[in-house]
PDB file of N, CA and C in Angstrom:
ATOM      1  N   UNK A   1      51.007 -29.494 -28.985  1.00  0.00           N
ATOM      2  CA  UNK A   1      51.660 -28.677 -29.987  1.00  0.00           C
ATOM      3  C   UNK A   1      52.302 -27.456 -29.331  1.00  0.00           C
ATOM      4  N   UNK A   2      51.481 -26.820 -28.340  1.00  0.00           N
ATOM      5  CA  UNK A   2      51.777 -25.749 -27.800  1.00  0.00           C
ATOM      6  C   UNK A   2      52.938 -25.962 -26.916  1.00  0.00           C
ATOM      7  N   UNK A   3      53.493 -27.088 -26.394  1.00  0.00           N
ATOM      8  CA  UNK A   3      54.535 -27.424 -25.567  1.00  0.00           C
ATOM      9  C   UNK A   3      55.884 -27.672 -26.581  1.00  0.00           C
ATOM     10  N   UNK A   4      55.841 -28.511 -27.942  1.00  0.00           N
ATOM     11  CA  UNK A   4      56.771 -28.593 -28.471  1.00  0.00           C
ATOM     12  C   UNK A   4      56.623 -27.127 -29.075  1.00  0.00           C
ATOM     13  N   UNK A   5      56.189 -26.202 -29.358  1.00  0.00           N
ATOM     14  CA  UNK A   5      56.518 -24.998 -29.817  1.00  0.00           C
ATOM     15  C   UNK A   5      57.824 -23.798 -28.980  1.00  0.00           C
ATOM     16  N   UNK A   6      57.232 -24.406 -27.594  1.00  0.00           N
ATOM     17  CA  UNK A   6      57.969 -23.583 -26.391  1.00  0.00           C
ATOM     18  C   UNK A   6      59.524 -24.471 -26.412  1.00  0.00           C
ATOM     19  N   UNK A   7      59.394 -25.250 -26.663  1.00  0.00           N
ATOM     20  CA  UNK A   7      60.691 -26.130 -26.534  1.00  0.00           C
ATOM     21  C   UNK A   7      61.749 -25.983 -27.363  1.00  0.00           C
ATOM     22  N   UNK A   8      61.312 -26.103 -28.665  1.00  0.00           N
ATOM     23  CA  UNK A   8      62.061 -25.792 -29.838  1.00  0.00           C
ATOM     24  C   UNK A   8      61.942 -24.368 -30.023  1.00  0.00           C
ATOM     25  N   UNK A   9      61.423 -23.382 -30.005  1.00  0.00           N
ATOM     26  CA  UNK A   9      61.677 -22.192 -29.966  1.00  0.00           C
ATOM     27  C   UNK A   9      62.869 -21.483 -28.678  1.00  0.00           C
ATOM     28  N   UNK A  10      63.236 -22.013 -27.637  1.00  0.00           N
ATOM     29  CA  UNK A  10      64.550 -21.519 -26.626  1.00  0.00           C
ATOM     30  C   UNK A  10      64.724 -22.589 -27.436  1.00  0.00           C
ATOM     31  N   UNK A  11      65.332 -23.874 -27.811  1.00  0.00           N
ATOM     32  CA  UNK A  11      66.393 -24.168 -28.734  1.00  0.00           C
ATOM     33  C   UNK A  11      67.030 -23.742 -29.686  1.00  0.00           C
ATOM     34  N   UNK A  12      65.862 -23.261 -30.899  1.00  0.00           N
ATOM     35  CA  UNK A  12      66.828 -22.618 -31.809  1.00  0.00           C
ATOM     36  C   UNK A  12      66.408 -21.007 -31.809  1.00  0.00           C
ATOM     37  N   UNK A  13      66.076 -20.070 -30.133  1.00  0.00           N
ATOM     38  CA  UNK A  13      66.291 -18.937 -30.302  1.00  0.00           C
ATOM     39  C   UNK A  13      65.238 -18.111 -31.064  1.00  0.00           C
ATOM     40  N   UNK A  14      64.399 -19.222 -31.487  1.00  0.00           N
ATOM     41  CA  UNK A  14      63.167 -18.078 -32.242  1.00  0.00           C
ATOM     42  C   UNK A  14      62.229 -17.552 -31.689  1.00  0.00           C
ATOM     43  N   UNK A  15      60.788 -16.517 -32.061  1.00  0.00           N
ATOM     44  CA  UNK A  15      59.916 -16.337 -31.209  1.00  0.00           C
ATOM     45  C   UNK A  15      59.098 -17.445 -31.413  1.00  0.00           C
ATOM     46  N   UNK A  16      58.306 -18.097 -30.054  1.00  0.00           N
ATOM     47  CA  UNK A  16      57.184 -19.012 -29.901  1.00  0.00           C
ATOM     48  C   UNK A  16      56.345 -19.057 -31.254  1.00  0.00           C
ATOM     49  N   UNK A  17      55.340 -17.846 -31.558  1.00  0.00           N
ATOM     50  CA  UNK A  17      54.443 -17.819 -32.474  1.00  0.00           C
ATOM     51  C   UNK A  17      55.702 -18.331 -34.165  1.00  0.00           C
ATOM     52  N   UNK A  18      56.674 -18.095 -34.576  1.00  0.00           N
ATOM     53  CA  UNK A  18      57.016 -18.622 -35.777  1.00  0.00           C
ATOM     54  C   UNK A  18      57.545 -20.000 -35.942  1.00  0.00           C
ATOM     55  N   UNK A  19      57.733 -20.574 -34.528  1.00  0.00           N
ATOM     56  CA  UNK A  19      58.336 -21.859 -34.668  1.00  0.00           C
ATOM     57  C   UNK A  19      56.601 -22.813 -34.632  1.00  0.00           C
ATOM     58  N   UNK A  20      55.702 -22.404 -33.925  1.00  0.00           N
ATOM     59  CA  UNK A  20      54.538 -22.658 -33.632  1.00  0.00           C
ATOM     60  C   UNK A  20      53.209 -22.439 -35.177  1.00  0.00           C
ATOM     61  N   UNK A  21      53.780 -21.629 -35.670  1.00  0.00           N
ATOM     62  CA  UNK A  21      53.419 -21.649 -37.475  1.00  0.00           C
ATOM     63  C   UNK A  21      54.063 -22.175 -38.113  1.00  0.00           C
ATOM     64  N   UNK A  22      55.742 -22.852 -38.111  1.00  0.00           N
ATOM     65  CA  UNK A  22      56.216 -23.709 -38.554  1.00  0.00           C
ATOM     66  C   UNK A  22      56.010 -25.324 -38.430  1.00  0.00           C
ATOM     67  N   UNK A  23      55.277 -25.216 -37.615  1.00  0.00           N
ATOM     68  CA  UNK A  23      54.893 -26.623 -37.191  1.00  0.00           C
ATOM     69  C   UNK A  23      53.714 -26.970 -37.145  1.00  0.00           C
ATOM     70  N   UNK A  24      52.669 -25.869 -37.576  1.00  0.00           N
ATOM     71  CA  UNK A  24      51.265 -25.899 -37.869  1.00  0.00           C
ATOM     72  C   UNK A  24      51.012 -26.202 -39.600  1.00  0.00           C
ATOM     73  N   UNK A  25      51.985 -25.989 -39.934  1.00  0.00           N
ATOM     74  CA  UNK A  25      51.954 -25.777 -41.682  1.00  0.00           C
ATOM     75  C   UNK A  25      52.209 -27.551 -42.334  1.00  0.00           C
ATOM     76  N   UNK A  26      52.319 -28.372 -41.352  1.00  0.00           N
ATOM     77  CA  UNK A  26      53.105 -30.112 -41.709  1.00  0.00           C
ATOM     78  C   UNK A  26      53.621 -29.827 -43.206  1.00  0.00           C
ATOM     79  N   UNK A  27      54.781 -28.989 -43.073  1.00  0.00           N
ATOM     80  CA  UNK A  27      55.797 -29.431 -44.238  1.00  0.00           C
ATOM     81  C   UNK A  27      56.668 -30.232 -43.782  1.00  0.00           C
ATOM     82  N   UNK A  28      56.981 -31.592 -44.510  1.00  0.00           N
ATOM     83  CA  UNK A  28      57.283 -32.191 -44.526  1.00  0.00           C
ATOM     84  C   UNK A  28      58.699 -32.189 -45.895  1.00  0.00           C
ATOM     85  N   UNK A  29      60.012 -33.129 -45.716  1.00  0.00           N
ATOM     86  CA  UNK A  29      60.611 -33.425 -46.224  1.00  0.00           C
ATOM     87  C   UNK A  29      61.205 -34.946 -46.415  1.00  0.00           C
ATOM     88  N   UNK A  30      60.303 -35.033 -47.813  1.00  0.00           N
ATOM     89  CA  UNK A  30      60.503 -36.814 -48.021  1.00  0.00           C
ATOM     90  C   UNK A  30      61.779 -37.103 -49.054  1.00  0.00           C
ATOM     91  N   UNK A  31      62.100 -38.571 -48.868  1.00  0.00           N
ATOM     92  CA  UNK A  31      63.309 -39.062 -49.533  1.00  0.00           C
ATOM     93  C   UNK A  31      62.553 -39.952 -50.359  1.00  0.00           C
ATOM     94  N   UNK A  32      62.684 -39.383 -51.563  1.00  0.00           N
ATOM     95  CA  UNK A  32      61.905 -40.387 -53.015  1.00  0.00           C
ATOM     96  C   UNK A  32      62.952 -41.481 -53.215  1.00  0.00           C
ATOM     97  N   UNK A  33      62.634 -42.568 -53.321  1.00  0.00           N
ATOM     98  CA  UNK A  33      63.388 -43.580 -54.074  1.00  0.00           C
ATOM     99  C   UNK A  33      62.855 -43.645 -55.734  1.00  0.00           C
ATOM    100  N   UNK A  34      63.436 -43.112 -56.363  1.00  0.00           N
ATOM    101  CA  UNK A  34      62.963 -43.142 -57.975  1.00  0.00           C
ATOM    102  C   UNK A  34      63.193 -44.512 -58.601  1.00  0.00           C
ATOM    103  N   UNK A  35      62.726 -44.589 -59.529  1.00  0.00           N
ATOM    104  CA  UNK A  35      63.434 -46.433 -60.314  1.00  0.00           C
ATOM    105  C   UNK A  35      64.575 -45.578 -61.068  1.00  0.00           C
ATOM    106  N   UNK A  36      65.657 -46.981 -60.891  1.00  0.00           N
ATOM    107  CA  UNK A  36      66.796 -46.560 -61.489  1.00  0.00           C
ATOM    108  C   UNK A  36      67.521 -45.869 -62.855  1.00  0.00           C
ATOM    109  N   UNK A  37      66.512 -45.987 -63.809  1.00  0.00           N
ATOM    110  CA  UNK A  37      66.592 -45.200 -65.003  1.00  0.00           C
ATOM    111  C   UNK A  37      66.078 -43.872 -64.903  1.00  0.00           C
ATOM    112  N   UNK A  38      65.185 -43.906 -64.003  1.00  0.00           N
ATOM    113  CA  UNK A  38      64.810 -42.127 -63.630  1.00  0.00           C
ATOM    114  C   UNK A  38      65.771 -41.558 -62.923  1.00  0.00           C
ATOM    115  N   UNK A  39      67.005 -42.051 -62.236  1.00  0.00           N
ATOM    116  CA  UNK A  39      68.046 -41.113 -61.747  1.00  0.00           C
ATOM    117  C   UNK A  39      69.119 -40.153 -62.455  1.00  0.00           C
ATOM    118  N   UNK A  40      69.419 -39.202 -62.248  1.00  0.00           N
ATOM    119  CA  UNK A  40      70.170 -38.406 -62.888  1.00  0.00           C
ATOM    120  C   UNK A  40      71.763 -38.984 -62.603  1.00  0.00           C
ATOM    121  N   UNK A  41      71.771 -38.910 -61.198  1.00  0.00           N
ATOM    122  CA  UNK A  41      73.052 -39.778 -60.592  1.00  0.00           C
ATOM    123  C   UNK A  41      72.901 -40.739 -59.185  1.00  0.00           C
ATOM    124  N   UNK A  42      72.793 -42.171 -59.587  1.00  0.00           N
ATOM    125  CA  UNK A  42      72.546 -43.052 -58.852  1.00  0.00           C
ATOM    126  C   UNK A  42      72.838 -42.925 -57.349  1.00  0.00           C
ATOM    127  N   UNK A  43      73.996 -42.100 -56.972  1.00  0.00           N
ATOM    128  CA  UNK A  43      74.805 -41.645 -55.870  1.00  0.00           C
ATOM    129  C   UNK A  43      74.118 -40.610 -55.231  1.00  0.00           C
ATOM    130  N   UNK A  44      73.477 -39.961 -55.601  1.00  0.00           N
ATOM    131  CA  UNK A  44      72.444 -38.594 -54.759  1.00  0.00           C
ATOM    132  C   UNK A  44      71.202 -39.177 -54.764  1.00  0.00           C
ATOM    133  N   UNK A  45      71.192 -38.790 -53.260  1.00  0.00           N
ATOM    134  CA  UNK A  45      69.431 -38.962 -52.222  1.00  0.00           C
ATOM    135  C   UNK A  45      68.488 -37.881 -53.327  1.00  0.00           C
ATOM    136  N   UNK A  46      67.573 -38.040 -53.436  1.00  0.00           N
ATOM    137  CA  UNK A  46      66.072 -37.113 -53.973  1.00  0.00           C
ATOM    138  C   UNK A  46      65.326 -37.097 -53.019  1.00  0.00           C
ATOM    139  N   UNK A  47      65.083 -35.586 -52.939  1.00  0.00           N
ATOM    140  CA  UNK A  47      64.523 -35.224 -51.541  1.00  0.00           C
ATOM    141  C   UNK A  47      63.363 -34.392 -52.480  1.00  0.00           C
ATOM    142  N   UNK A  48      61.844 -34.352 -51.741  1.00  0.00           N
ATOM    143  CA  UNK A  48      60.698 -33.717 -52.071  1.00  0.00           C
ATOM    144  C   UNK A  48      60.146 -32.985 -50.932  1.00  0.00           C
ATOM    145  N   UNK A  49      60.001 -31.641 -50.883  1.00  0.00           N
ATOM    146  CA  UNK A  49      59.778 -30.713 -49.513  1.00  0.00           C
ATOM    147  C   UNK A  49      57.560 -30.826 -50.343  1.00  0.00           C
ATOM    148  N   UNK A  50      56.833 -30.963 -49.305  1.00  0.00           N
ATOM    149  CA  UNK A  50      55.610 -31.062 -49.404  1.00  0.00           C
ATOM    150  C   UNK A  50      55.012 -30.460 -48.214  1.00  0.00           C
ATOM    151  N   UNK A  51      53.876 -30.397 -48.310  1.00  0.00           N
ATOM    152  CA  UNK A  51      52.854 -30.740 -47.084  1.00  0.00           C
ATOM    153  C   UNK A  51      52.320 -31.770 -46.784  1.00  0.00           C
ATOM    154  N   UNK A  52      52.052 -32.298 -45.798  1.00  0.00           N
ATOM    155  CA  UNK A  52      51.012 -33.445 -45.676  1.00  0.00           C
ATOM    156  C   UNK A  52      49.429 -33.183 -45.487  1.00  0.00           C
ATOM    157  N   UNK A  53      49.185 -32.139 -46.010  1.00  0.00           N
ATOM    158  CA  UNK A  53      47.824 -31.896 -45.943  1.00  0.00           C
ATOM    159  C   UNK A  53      47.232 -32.004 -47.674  1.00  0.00           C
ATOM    160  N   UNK A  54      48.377 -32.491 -48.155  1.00  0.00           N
ATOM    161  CA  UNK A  54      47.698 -32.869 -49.989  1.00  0.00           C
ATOM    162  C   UNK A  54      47.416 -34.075 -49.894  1.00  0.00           C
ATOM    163  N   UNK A  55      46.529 -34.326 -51.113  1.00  0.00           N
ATOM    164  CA  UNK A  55      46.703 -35.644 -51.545  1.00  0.00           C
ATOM    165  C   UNK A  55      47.837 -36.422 -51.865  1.00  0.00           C
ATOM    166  N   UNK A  56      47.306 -37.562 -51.640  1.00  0.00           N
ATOM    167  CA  UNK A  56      48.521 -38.553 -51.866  1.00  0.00           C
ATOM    168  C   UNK A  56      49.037 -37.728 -54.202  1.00  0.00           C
ATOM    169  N   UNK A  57      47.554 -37.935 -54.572  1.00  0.00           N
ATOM    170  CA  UNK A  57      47.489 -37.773 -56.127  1.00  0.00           C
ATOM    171  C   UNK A  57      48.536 -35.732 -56.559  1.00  0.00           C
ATOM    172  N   UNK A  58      48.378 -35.380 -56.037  1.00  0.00           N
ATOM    173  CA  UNK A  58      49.011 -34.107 -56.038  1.00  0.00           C
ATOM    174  C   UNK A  58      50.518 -34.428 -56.052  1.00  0.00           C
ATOM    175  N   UNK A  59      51.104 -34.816 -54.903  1.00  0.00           N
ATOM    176  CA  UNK A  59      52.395 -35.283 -54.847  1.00  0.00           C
ATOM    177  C   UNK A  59      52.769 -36.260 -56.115  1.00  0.00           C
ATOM    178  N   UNK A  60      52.182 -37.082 -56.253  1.00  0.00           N
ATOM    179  CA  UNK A  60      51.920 -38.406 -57.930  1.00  0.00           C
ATOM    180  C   UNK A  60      52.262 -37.304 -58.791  1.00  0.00           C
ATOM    181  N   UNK A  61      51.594 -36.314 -59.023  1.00  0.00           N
ATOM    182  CA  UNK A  61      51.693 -35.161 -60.124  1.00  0.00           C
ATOM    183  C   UNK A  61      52.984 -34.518 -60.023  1.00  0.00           C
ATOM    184  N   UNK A  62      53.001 -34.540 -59.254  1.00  0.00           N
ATOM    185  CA  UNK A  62      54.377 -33.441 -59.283  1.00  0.00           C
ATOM    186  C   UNK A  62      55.706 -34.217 -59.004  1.00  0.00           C
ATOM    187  N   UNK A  63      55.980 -35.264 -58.828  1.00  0.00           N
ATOM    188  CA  UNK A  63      57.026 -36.072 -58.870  1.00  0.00           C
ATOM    189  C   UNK A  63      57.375 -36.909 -60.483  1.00  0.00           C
ATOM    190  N   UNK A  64      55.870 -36.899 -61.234  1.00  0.00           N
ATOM    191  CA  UNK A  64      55.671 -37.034 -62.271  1.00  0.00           C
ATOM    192  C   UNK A  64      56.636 -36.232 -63.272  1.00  0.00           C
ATOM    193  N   UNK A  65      55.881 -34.603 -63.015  1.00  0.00           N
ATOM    194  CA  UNK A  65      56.581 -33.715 -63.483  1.00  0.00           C
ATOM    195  C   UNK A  65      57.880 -33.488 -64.109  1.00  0.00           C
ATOM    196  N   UNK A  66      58.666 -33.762 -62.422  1.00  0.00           N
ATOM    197  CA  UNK A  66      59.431 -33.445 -62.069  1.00  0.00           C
ATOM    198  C   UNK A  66      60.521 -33.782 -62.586  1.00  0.00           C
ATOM    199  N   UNK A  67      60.346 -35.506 -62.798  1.00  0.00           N
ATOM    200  CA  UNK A  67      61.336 -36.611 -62.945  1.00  0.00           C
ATOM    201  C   UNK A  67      60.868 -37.124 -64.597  1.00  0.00           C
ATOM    202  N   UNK A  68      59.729 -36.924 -64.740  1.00  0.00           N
ATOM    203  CA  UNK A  68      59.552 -36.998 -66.272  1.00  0.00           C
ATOM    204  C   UNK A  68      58.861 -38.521 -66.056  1.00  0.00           C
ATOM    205  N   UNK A  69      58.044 -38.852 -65.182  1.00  0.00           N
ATOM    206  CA  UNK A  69      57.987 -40.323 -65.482  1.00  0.00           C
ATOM    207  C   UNK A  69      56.154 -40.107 -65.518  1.00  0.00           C
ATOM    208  N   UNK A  70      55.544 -41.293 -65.995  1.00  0.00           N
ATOM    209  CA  UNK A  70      54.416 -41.459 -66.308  1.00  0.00           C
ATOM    210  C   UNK A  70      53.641 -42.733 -65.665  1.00  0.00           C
ATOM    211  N   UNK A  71      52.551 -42.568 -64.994  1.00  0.00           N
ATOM    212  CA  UNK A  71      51.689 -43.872 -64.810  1.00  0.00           C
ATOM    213  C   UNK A  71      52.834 -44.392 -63.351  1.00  0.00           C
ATOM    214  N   UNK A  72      52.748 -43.451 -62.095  1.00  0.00           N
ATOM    215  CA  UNK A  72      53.490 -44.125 -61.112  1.00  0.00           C
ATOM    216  C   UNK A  72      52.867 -44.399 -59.959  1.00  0.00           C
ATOM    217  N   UNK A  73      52.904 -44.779 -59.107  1.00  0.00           N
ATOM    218  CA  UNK A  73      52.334 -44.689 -57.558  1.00  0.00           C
ATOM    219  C   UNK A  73      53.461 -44.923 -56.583  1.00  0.00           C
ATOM    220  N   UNK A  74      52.769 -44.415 -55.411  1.00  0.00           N
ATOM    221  CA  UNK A  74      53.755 -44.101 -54.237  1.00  0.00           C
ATOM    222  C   UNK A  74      53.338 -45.244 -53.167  1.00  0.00           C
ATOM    223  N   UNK A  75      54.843 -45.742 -52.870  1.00  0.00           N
ATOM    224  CA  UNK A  75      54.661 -46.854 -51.651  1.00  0.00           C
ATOM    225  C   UNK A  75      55.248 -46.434 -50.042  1.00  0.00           C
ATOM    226  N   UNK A  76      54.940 -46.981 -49.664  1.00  0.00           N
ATOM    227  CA  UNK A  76      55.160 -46.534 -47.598  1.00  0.00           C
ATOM    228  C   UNK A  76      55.439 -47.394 -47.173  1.00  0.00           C
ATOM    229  N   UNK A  77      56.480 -47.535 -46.780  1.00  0.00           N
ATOM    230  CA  UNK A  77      56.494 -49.108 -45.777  1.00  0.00           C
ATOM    231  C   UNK A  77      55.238 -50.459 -46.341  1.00  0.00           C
ATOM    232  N   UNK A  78      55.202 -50.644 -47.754  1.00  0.00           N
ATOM    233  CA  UNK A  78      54.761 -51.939 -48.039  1.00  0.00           C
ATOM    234  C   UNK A  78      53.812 -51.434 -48.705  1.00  0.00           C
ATOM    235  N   UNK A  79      53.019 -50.289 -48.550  1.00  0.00           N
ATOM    236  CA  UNK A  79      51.723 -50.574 -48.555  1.00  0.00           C
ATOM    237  C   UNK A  79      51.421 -48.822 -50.061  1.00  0.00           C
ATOM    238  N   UNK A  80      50.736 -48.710 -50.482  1.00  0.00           N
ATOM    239  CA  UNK A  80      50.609 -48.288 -51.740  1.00  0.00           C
ATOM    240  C   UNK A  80      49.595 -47.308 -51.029  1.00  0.00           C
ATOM    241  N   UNK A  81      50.131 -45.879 -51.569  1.00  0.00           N
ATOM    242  CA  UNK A  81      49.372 -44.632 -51.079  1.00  0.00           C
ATOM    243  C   UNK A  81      48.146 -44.275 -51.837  1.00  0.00           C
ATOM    244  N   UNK A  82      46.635 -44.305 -51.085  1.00  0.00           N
ATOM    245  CA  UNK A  82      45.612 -43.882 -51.857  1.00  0.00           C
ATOM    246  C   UNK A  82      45.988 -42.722 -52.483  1.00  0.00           C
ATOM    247  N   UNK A  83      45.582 -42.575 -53.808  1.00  0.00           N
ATOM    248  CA  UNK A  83      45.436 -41.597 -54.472  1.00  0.00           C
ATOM    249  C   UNK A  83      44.741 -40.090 -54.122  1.00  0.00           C
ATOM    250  N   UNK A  84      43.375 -40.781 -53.144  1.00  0.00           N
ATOM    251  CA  UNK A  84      42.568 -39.672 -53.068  1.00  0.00           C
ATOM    252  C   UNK A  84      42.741 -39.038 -51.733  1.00  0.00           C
ATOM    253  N   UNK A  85      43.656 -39.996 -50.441  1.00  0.00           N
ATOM    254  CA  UNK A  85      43.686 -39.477 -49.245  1.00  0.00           C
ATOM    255  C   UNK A  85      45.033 -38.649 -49.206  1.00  0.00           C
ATOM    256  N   UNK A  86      44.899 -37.698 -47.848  1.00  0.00           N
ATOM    257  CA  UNK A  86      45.986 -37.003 -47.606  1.00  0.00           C
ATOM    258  C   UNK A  86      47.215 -37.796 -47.403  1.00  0.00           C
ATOM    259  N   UNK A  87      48.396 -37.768 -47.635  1.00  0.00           N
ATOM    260  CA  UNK A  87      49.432 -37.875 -47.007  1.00  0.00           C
ATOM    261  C   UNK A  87      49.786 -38.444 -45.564  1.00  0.00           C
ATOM    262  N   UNK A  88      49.254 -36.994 -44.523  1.00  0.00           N
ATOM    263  CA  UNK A  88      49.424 -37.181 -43.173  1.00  0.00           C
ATOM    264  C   UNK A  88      48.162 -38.541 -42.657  1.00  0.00           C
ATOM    265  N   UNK A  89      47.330 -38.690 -43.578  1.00  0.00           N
ATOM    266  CA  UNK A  89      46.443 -39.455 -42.981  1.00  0.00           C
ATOM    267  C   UNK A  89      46.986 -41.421 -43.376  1.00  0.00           C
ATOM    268  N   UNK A  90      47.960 -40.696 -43.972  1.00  0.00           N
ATOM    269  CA  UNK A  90      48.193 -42.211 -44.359  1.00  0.00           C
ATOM    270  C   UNK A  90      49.650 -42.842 -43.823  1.00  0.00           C
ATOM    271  N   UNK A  91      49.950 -42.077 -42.767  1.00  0.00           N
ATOM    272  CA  UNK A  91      50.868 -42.123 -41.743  1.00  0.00           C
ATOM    273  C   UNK A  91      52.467 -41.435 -42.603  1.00  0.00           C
ATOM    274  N   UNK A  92      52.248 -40.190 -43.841  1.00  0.00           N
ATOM    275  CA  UNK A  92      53.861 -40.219 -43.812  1.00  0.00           C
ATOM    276  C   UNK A  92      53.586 -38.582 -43.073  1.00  0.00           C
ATOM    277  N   UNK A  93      55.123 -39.002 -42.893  1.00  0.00           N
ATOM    278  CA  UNK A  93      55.813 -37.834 -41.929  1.00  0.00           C
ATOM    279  C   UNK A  93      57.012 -37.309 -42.005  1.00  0.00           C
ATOM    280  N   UNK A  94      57.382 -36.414 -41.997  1.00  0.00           N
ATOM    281  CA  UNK A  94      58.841 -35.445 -42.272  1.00  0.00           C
ATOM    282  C   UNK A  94      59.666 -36.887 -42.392  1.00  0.00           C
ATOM    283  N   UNK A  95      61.057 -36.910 -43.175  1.00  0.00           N
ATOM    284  CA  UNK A  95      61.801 -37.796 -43.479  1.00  0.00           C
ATOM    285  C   UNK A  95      60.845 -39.108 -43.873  1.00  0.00           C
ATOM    286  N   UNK A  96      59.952 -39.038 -44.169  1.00  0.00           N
ATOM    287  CA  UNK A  96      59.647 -40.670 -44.546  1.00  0.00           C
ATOM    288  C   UNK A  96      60.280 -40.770 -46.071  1.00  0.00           C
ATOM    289  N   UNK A  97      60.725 -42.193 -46.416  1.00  0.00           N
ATOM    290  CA  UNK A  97      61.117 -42.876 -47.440  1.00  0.00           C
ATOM    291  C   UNK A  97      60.203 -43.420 -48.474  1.00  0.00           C
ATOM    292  N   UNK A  98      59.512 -42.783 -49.636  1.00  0.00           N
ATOM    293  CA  UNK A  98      58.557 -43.260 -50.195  1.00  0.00           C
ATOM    294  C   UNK A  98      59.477 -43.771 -51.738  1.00  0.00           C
ATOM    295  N   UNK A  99      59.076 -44.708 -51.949  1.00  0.00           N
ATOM    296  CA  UNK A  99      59.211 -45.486 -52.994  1.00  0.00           C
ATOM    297  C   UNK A  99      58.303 -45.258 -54.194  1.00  0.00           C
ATOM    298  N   UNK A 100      58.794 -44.556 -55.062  1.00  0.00           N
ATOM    299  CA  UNK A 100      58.338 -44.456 -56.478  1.00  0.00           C
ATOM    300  C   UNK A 100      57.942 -45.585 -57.503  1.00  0.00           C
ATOM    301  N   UNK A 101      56.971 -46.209 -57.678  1.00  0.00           N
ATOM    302  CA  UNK A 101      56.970 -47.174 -59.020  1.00  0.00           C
ATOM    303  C   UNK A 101      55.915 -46.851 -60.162  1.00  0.00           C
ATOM    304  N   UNK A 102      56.715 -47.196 -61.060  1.00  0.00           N
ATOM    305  CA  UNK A 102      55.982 -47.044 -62.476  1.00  0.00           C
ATOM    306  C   UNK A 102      54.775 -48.361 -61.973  1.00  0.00           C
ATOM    307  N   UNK A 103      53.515 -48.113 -62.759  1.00  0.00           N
ATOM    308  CA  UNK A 103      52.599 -48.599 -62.515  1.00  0.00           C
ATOM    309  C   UNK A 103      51.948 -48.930 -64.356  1.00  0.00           C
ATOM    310  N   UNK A 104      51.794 -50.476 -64.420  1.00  0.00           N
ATOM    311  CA  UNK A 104      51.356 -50.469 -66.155  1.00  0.00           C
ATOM    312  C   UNK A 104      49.993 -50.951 -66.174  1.00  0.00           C
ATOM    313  N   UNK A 105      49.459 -50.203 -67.146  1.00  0.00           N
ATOM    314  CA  UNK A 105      48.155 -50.735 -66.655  1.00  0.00           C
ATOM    315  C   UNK A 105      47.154 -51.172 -68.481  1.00  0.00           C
ATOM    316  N   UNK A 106      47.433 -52.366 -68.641  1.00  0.00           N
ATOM    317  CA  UNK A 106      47.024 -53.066 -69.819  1.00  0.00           C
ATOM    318  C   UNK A 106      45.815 -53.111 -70.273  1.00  0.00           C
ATOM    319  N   UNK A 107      45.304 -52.323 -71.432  1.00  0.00           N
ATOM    320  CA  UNK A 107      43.839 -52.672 -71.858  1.00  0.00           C
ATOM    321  C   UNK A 107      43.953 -53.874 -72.623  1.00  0.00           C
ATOM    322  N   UNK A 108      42.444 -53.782 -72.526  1.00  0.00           N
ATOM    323  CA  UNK A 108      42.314 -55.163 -73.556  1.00  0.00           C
ATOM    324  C   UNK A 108      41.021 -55.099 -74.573  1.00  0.00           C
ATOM    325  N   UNK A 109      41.129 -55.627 -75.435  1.00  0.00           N
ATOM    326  CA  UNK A 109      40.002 -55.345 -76.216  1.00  0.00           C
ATOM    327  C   UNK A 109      38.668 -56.027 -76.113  1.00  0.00           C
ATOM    328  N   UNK A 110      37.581 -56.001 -76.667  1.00  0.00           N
ATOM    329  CA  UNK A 110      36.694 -56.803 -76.091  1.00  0.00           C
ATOM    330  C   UNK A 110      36.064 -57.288 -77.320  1.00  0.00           C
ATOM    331  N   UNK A 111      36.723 -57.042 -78.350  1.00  0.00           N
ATOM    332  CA  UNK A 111      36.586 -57.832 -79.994  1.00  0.00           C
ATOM    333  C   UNK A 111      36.724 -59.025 -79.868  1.00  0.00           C
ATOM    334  N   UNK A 112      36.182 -59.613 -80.878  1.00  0.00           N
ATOM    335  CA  UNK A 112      36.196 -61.222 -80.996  1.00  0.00           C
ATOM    336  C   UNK A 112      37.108 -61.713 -82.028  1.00  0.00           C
ATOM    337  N   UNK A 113      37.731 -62.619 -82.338  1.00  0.00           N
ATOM    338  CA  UNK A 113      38.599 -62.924 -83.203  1.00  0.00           C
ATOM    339  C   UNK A 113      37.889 -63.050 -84.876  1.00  0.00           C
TER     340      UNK A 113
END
């Protein structure tokens, strides 16, 4: 960490210690794929600035929010983000592409006819 701090700091001219707290903080900037009725305009990227030190379920909440949608989960390269683990632990990382899906989830009764 301490080497990419020195590196990118003479790149973009800053002092060591703020580029070195910028990169201690894992904010991250992800590209949501929303489902297509949740877009405002099909033609613009949706970008979500986070940390990766939340839960996967925090981010769920607030994309929820955000976009107005209900009952969704977040996908990664195939695979469906625990709810209860962090982010960074579940391999996303600055620019990753997470896929938004509505998620339905059917009761049933347990009456008899």
């Amino acid at each position: 960490m301490q080497e990419l701090a020195e590196r990118y700091a003479s790149l973009l001219r800053l002092p060591m210690s703020e580029v070195g707290g910028a990169l201690e903080t894992s904010v991250a900037t992800l590209e949501l794929l929303l489902p297509r009725d949740a877009k405002k305009d099909p033609k613009v990227r949706t970008y979500l600035e986070t940390r990766l030190d939340v839960s996967a379920q925090q981010v769920v909440d607030r994309v929820a929010e955000e976009h107005g949608l209900r009952s969704i989960k977040l996908i990664l390269s195939g695979r469906t983000l625990s709810a209860e683990r962090r982010l960074d632990e579940q391999g996303v990382k600055n620019h990753s592409k997470v896929m938004v899906l509505r998620s339905c989830f059917l009761s049933f009764s347990s009456g008899g006819p």
